[in-house]
PDB file of N, CA and C in Angstrom:
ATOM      1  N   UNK A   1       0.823  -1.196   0.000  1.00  0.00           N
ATOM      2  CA  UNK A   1       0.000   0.000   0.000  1.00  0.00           C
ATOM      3  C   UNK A   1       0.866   1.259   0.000  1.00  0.00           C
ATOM      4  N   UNK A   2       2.243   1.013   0.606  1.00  0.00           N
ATOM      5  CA  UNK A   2       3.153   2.693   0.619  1.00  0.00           C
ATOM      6  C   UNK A   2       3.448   3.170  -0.487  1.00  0.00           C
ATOM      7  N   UNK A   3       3.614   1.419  -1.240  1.00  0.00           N
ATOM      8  CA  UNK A   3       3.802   1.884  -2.689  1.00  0.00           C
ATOM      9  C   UNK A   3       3.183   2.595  -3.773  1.00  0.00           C
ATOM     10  N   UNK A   4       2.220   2.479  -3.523  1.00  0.00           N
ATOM     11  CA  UNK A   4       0.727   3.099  -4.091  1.00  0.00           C
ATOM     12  C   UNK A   4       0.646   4.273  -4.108  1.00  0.00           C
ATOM     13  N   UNK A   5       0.470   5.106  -2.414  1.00  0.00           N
ATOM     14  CA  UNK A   5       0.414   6.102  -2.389  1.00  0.00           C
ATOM     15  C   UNK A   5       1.711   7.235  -2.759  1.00  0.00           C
ATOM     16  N   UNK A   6       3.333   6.565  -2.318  1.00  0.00           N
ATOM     17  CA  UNK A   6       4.165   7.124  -3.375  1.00  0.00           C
ATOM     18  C   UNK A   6       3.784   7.577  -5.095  1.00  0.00           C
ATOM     19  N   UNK A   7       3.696   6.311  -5.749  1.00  0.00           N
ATOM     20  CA  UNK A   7       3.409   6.698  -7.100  1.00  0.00           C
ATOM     21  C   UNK A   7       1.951   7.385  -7.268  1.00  0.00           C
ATOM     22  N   UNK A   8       0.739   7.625  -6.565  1.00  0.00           N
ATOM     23  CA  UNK A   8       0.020   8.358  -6.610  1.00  0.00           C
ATOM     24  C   UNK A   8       0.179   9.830  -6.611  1.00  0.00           C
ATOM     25  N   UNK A   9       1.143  10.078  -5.282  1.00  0.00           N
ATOM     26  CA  UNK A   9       1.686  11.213  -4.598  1.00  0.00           C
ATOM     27  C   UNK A   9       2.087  11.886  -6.067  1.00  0.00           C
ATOM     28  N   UNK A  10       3.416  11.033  -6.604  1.00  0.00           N
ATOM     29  CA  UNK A  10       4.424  11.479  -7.723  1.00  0.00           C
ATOM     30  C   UNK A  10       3.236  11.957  -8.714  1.00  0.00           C
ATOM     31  N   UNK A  11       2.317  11.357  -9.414  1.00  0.00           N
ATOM     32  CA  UNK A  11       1.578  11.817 -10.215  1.00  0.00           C
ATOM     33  C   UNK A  11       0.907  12.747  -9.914  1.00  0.00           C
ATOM     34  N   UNK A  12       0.158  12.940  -8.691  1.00  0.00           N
ATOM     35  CA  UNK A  12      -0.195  13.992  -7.820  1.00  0.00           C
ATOM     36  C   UNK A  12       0.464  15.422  -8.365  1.00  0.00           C
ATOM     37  N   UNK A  13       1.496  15.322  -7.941  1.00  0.00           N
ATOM     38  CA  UNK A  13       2.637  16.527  -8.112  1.00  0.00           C
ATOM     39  C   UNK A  13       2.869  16.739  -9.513  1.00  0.00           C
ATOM     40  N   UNK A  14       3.101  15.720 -10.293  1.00  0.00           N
ATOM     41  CA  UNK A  14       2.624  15.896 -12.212  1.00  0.00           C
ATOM     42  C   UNK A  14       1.825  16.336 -12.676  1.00  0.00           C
ATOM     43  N   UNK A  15       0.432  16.351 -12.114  1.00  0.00           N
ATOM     44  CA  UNK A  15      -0.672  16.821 -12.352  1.00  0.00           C
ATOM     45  C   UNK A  15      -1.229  18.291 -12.087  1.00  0.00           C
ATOM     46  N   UNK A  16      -0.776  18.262 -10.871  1.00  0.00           N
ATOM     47  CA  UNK A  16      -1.677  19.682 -10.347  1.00  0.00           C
ATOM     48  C   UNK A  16      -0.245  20.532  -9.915  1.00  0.00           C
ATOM     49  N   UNK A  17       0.629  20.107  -9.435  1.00  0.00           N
ATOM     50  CA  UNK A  17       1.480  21.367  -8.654  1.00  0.00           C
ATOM     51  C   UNK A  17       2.299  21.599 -10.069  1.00  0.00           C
ATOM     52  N   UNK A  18       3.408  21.419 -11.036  1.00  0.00           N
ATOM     53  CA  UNK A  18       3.667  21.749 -11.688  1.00  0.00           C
ATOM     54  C   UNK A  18       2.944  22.550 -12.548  1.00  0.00           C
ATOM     55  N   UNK A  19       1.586  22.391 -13.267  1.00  0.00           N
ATOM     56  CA  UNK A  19       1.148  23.680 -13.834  1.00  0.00           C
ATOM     57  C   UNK A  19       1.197  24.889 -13.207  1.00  0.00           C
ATOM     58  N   UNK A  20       0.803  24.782 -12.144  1.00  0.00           N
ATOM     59  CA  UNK A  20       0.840  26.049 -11.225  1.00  0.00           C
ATOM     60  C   UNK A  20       1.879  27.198 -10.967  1.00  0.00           C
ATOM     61  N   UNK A  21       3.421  26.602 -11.931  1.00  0.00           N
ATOM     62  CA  UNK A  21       4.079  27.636 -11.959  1.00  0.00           C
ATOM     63  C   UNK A  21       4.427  27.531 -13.332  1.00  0.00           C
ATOM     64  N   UNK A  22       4.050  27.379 -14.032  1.00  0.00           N
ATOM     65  CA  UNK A  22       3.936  27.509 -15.332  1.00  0.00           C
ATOM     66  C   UNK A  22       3.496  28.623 -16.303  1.00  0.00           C
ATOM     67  N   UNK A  23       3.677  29.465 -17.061  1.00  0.00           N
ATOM     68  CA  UNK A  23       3.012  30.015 -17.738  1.00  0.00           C
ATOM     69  C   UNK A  23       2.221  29.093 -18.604  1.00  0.00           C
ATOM     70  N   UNK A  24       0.924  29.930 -19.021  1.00  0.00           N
ATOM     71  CA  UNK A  24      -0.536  29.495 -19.917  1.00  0.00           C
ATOM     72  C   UNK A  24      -0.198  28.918 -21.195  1.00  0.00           C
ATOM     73  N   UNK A  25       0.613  29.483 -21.673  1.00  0.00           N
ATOM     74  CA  UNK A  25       1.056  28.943 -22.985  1.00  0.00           C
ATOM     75  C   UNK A  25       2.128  27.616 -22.737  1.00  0.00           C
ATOM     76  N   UNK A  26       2.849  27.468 -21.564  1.00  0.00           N
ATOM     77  CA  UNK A  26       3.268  26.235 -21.280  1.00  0.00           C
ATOM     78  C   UNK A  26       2.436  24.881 -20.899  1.00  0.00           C
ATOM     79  N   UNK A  27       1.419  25.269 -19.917  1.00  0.00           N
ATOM     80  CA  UNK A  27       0.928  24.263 -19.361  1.00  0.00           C
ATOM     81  C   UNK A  27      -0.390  24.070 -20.675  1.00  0.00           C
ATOM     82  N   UNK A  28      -0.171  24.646 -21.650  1.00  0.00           N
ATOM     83  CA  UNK A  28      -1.422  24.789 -22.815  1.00  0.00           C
ATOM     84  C   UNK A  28      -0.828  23.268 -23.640  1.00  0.00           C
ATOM     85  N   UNK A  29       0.619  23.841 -24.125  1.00  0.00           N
ATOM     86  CA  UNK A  29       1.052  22.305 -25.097  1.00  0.00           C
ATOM     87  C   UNK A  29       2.411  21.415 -24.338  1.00  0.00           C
ATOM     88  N   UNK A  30       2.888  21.939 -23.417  1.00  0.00           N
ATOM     89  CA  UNK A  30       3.874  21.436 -23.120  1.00  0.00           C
ATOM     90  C   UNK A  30       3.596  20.220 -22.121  1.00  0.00           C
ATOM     91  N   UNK A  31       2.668  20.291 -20.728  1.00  0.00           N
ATOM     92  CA  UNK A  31       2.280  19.567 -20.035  1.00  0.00           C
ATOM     93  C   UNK A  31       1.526  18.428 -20.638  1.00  0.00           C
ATOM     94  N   UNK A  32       0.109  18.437 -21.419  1.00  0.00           N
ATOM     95  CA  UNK A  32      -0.573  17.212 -21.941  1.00  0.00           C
ATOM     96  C   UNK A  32       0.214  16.621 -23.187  1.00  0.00           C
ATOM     97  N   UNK A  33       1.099  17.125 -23.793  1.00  0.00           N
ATOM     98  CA  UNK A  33       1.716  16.363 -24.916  1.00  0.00           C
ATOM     99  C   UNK A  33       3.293  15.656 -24.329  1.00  0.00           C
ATOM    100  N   UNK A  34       3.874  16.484 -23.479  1.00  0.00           N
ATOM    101  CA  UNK A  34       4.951  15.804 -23.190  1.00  0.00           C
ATOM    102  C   UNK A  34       4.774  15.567 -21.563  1.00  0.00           C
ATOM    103  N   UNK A  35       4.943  16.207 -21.220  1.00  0.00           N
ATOM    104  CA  UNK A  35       5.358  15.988 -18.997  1.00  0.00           C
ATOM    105  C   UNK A  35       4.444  14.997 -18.704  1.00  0.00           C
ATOM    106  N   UNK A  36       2.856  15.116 -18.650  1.00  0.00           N
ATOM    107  CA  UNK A  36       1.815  14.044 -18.055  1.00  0.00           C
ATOM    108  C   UNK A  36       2.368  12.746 -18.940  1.00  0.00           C
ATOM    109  N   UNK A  37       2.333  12.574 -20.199  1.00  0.00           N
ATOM    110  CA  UNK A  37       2.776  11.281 -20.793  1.00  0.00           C
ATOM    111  C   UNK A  37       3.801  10.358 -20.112  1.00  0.00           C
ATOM    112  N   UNK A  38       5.025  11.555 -19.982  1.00  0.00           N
ATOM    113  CA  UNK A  38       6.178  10.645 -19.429  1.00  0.00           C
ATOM    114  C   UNK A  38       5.933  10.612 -18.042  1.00  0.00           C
ATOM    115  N   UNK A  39       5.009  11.151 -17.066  1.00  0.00           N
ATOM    116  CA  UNK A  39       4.889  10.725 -15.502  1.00  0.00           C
ATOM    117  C   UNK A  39       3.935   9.510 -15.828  1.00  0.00           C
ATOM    118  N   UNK A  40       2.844   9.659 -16.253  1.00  0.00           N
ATOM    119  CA  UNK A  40       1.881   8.467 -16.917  1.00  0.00           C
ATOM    120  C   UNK A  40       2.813   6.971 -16.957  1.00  0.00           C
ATOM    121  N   UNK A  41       3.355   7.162 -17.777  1.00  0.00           N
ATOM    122  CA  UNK A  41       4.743   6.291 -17.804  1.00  0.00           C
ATOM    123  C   UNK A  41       5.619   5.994 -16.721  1.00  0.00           C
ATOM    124  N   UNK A  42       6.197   6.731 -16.817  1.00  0.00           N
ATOM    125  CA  UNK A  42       7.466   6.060 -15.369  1.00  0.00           C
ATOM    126  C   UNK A  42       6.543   5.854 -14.107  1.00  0.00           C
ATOM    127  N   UNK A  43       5.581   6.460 -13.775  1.00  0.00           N
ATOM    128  CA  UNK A  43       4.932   5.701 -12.534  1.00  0.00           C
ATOM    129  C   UNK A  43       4.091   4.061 -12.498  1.00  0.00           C
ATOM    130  N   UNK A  44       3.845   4.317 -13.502  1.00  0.00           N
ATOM    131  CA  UNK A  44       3.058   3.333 -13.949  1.00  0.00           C
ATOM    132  C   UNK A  44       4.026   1.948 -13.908  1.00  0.00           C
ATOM    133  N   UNK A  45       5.345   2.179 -14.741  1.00  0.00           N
ATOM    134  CA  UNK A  45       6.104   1.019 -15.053  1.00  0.00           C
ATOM    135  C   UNK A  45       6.886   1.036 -13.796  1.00  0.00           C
ATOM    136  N   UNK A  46       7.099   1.860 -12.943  1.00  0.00           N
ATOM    137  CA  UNK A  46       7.464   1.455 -11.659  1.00  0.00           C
ATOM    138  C   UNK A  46       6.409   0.650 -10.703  1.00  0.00           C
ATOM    139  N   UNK A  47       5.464   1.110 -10.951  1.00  0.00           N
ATOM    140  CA  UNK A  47       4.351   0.125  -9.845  1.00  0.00           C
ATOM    141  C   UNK A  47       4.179  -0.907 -10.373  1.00  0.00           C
ATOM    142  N   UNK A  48       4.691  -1.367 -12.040  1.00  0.00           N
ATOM    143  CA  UNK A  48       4.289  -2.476 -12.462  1.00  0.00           C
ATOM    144  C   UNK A  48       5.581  -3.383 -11.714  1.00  0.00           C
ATOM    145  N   UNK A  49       6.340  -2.955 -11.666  1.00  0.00           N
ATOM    146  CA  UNK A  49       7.894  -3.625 -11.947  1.00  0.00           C
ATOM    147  C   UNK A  49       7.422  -4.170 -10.467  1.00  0.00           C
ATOM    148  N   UNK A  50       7.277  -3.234  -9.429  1.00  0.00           N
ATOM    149  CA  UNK A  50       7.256  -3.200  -7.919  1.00  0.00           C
ATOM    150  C   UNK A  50       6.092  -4.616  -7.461  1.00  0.00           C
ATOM    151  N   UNK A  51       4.811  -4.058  -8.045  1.00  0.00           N
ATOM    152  CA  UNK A  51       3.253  -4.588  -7.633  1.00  0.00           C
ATOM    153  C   UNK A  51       3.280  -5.493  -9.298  1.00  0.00           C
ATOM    154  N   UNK A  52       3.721  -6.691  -9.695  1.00  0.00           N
ATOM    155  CA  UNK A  52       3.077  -6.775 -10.929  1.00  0.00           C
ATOM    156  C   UNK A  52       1.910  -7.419 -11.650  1.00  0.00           C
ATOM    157  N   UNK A  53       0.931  -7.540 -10.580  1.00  0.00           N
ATOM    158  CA  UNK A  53      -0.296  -7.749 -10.977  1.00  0.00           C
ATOM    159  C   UNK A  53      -1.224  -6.880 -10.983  1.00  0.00           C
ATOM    160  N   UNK A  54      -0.745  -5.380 -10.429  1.00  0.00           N
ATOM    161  CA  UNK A  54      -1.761  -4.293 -10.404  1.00  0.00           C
ATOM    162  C   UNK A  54      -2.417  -3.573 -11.450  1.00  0.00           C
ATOM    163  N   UNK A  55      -2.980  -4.256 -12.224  1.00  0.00           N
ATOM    164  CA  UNK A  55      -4.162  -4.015 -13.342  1.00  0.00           C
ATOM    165  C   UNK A  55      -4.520  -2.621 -13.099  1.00  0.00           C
ATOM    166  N   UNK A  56      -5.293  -2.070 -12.006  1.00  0.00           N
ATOM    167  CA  UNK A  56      -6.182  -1.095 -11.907  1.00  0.00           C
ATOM    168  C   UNK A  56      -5.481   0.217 -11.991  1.00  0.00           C
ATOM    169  N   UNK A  57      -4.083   0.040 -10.964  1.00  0.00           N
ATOM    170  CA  UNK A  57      -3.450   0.875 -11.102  1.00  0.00           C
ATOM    171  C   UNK A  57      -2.884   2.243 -12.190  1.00  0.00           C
ATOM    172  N   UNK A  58      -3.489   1.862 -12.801  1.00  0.00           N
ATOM    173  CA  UNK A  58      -3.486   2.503 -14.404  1.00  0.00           C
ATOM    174  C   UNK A  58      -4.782   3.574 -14.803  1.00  0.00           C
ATOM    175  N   UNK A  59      -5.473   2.968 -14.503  1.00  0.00           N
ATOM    176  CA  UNK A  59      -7.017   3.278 -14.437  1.00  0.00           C
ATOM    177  C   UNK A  59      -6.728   4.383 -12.754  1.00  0.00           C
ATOM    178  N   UNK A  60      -6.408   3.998 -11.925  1.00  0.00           N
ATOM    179  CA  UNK A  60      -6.556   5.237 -10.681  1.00  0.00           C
ATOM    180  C   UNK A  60      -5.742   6.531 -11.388  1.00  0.00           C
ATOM    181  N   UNK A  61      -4.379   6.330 -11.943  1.00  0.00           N
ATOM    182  CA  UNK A  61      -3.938   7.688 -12.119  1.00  0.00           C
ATOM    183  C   UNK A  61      -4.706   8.191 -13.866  1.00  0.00           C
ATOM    184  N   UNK A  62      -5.135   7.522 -14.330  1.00  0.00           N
ATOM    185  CA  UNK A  62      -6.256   8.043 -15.317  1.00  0.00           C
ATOM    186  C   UNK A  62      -7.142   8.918 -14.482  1.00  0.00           C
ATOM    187  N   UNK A  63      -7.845   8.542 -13.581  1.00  0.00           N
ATOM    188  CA  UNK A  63      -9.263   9.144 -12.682  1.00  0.00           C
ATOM    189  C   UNK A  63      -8.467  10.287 -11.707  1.00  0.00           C
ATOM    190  N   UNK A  64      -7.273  10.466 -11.839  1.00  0.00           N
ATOM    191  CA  UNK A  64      -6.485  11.564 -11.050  1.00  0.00           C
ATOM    192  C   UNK A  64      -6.500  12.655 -12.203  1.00  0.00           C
ATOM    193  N   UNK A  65      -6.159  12.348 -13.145  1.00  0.00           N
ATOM    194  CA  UNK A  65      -6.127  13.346 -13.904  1.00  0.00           C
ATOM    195  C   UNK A  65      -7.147  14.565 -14.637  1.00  0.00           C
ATOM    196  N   UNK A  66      -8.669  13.532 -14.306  1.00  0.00           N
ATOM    197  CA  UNK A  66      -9.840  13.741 -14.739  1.00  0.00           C
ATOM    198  C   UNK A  66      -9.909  15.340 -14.446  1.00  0.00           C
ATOM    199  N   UNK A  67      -9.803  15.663 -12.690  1.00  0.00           N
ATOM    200  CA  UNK A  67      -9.913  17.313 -12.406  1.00  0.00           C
ATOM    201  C   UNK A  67      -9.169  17.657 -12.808  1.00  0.00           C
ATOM    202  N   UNK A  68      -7.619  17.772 -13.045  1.00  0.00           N
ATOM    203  CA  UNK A  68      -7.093  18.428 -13.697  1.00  0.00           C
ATOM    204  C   UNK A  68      -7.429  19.000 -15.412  1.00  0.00           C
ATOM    205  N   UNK A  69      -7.838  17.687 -15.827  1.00  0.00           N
ATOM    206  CA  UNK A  69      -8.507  18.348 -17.090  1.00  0.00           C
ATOM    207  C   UNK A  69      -9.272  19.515 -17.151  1.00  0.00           C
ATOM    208  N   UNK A  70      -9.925  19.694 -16.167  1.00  0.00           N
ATOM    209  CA  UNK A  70     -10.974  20.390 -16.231  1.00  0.00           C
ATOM    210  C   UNK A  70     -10.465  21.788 -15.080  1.00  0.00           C
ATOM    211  N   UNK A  71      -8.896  21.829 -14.379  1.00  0.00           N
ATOM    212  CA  UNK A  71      -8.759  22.650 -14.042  1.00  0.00           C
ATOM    213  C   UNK A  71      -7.826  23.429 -15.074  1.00  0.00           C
ATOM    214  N   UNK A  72      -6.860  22.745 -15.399  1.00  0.00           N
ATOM    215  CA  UNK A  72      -5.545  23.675 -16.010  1.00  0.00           C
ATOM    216  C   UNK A  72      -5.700  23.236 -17.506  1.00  0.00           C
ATOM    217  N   UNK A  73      -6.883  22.837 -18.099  1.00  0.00           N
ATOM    218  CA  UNK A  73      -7.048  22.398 -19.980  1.00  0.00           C
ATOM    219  C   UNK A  73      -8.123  22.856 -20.035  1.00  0.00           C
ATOM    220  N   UNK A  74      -8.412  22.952 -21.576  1.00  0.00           N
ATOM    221  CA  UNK A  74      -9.746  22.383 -22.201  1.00  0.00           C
ATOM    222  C   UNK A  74     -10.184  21.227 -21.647  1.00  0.00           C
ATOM    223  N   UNK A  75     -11.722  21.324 -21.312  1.00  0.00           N
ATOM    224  CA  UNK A  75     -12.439  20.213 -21.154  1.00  0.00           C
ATOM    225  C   UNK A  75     -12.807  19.205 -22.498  1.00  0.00           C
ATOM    226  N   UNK A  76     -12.496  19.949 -23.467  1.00  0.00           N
ATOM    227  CA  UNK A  76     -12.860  19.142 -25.029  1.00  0.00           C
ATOM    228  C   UNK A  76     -11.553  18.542 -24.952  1.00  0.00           C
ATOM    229  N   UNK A  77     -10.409  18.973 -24.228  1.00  0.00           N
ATOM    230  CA  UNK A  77      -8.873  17.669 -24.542  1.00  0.00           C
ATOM    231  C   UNK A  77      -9.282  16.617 -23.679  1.00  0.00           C
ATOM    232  N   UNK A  78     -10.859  15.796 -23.974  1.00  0.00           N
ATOM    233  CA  UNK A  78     -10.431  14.671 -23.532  1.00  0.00           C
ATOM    234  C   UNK A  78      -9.952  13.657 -23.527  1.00  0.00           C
ATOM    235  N   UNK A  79      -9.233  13.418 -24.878  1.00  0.00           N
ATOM    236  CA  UNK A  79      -8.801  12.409 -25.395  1.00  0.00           C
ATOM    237  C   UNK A  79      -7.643  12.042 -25.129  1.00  0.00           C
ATOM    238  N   UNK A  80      -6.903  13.689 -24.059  1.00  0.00           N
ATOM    239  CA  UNK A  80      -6.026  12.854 -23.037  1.00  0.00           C
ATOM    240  C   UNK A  80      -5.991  11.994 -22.161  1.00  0.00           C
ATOM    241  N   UNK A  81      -7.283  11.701 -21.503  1.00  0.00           N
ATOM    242  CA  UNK A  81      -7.183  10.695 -20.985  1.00  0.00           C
ATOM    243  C   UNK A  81      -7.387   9.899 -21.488  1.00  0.00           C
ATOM    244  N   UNK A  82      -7.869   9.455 -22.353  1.00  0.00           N
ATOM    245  CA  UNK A  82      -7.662   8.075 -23.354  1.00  0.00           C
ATOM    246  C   UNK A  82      -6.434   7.825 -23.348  1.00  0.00           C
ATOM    247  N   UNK A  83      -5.502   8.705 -23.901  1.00  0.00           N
ATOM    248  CA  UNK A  83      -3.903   8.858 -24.178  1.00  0.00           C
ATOM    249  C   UNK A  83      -3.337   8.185 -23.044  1.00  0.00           C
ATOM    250  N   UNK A  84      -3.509   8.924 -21.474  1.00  0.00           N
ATOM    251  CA  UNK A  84      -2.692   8.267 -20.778  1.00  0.00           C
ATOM    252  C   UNK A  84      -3.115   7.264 -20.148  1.00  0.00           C
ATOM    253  N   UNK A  85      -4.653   6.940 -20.300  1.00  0.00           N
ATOM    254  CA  UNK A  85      -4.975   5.528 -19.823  1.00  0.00           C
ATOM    255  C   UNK A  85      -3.931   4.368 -20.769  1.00  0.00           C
ATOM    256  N   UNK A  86      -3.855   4.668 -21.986  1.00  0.00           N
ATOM    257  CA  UNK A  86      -3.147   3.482 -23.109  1.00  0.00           C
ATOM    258  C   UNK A  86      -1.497   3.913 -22.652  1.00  0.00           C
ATOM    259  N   UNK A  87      -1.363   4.964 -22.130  1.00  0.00           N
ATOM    260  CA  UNK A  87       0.341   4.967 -21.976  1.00  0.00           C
ATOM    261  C   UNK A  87       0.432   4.056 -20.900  1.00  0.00           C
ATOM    262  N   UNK A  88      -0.527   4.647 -19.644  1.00  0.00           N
ATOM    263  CA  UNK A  88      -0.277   3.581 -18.285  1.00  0.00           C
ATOM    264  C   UNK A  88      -0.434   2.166 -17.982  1.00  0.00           C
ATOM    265  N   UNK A  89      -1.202   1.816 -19.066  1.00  0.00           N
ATOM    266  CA  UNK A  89      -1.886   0.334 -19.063  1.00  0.00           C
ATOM    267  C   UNK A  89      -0.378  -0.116 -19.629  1.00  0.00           C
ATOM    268  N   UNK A  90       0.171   0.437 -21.133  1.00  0.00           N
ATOM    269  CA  UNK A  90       1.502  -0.078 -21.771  1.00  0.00           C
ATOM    270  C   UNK A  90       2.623  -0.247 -20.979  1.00  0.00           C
ATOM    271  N   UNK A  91       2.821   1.010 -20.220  1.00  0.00           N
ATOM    272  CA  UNK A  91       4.065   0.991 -19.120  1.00  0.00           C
ATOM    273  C   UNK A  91       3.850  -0.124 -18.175  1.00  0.00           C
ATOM    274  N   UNK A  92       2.665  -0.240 -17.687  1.00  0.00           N
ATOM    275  CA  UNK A  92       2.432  -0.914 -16.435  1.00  0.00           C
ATOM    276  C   UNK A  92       2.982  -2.478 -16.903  1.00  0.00           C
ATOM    277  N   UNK A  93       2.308  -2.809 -18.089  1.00  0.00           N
ATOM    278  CA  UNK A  93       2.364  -3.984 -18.855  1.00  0.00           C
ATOM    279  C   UNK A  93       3.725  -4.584 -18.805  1.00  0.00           C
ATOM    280  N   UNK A  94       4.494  -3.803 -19.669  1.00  0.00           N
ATOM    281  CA  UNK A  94       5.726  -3.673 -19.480  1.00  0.00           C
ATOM    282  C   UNK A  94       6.915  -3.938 -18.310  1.00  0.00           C
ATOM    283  N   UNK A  95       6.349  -3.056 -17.212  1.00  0.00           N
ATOM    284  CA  UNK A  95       7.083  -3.171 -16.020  1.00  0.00           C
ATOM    285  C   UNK A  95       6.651  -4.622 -15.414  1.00  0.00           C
ATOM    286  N   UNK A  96       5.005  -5.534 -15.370  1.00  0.00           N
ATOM    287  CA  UNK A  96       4.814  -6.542 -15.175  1.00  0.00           C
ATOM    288  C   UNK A  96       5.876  -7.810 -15.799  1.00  0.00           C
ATOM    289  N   UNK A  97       5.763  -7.517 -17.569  1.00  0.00           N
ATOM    290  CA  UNK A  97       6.746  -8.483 -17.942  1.00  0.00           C
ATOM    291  C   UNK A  97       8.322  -8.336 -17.702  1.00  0.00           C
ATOM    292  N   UNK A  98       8.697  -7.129 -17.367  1.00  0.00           N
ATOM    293  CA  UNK A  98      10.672  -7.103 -16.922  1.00  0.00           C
ATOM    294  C   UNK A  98       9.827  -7.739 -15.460  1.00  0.00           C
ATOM    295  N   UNK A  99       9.761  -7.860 -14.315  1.00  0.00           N
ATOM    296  CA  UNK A  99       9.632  -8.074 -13.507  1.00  0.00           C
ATOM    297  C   UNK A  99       9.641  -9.524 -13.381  1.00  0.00           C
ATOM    298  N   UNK A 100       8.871 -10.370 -14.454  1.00  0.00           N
ATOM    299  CA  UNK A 100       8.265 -11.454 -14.424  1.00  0.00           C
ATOM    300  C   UNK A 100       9.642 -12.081 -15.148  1.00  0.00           C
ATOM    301  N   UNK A 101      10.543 -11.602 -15.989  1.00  0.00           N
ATOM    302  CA  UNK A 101      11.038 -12.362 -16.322  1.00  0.00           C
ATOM    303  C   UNK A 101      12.642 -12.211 -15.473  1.00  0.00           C
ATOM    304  N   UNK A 102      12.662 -10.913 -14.840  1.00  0.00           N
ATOM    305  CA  UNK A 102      13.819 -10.975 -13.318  1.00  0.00           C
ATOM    306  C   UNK A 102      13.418 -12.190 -12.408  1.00  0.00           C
ATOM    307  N   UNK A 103      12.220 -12.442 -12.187  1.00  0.00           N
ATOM    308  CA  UNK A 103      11.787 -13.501 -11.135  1.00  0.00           C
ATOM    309  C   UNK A 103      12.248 -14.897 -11.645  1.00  0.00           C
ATOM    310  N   UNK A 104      11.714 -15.115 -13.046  1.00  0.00           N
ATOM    311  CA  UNK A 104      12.515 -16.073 -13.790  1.00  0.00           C
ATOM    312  C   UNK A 104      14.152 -16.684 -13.320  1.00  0.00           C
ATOM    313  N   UNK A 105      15.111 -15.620 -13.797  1.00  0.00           N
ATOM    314  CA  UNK A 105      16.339 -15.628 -13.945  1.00  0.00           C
ATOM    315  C   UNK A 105      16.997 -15.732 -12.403  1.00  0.00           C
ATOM    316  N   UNK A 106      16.238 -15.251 -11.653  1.00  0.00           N
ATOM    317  CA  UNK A 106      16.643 -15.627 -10.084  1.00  0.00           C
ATOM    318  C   UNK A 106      15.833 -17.276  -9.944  1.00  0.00           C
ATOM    319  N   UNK A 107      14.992 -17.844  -9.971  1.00  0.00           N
ATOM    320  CA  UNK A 107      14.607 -18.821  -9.769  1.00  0.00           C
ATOM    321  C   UNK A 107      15.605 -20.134 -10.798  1.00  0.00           C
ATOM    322  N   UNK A 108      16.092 -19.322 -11.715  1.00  0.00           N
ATOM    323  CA  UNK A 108      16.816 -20.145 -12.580  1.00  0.00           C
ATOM    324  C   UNK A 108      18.457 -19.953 -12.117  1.00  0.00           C
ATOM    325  N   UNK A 109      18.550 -18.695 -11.485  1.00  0.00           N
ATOM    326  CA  UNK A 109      19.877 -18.970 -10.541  1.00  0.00           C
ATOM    327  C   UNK A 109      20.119 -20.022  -9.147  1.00  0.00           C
ATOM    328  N   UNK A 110      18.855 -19.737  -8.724  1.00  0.00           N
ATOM    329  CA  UNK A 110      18.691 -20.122  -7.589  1.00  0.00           C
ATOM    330  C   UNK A 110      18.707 -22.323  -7.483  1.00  0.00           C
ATOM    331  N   UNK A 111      17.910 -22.198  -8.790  1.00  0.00           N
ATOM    332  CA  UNK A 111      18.446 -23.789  -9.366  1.00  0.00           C
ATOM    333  C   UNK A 111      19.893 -24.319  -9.709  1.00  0.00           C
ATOM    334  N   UNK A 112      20.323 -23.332 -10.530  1.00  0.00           N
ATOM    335  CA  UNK A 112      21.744 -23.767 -11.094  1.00  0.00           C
ATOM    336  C   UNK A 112      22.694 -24.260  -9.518  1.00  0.00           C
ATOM    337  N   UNK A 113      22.360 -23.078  -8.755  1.00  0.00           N
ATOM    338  CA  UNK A 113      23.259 -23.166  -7.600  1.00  0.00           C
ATOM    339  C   UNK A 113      23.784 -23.838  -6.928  1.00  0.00           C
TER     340      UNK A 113
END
């Protein structure tokens, strides 16, 4: 569960406190096309790597982002969250299979031994 609320926290702070010192024209194309993508990402594939059956996890920092849409965007950019639901589900995915196949290679050390 600490883990959770860390990578929540981190997206947390991706979401809402970084626009906030941003100028309008930054947090307009710079935040939903590049910054949210790559936090979307690295949190995601860290909780996968960490937790790697956490499916949902992907889907919570999707539903984090929801107010922000609607504080620091257009409410018509919703198709960012589509965007980073498919980035977080991919990362997460990802971090599940490196994980799964580290567990492998130790169980296959742990034989040789």
């Amino acid at each position: 569960m600490r883990e959770l609320i860390t990578y929540l926290i981190l997206a947390l702070v991706g979401f809402y406190v970084f626009p906030m010192f941003c100028s309008a024209e930054t947090v307009a194309w710079l935040f939903p096309a590049i910054v949210n993508p790559i936090i979307c990402f690295v949190c995601s594939y860290s909780y996968g790597v960490v937790r790697p059956y956490g499916w949902w996890f992907p889907l919570a920092i999707t539903v984090l982002f929801v107010p922000a849409l609607f504080i620091y965007y257009q409410p018509s950019d919703w198709y960012y969250v589509v965007g980073y639901a498919g980035v977080s589900f991919i990362a997460s995915a990802i971090g599940w299979y490196i994980a799964k196949k580290r567990e492998e290679e130790r169980k296959k050390r742990r034989g040789q031994a």
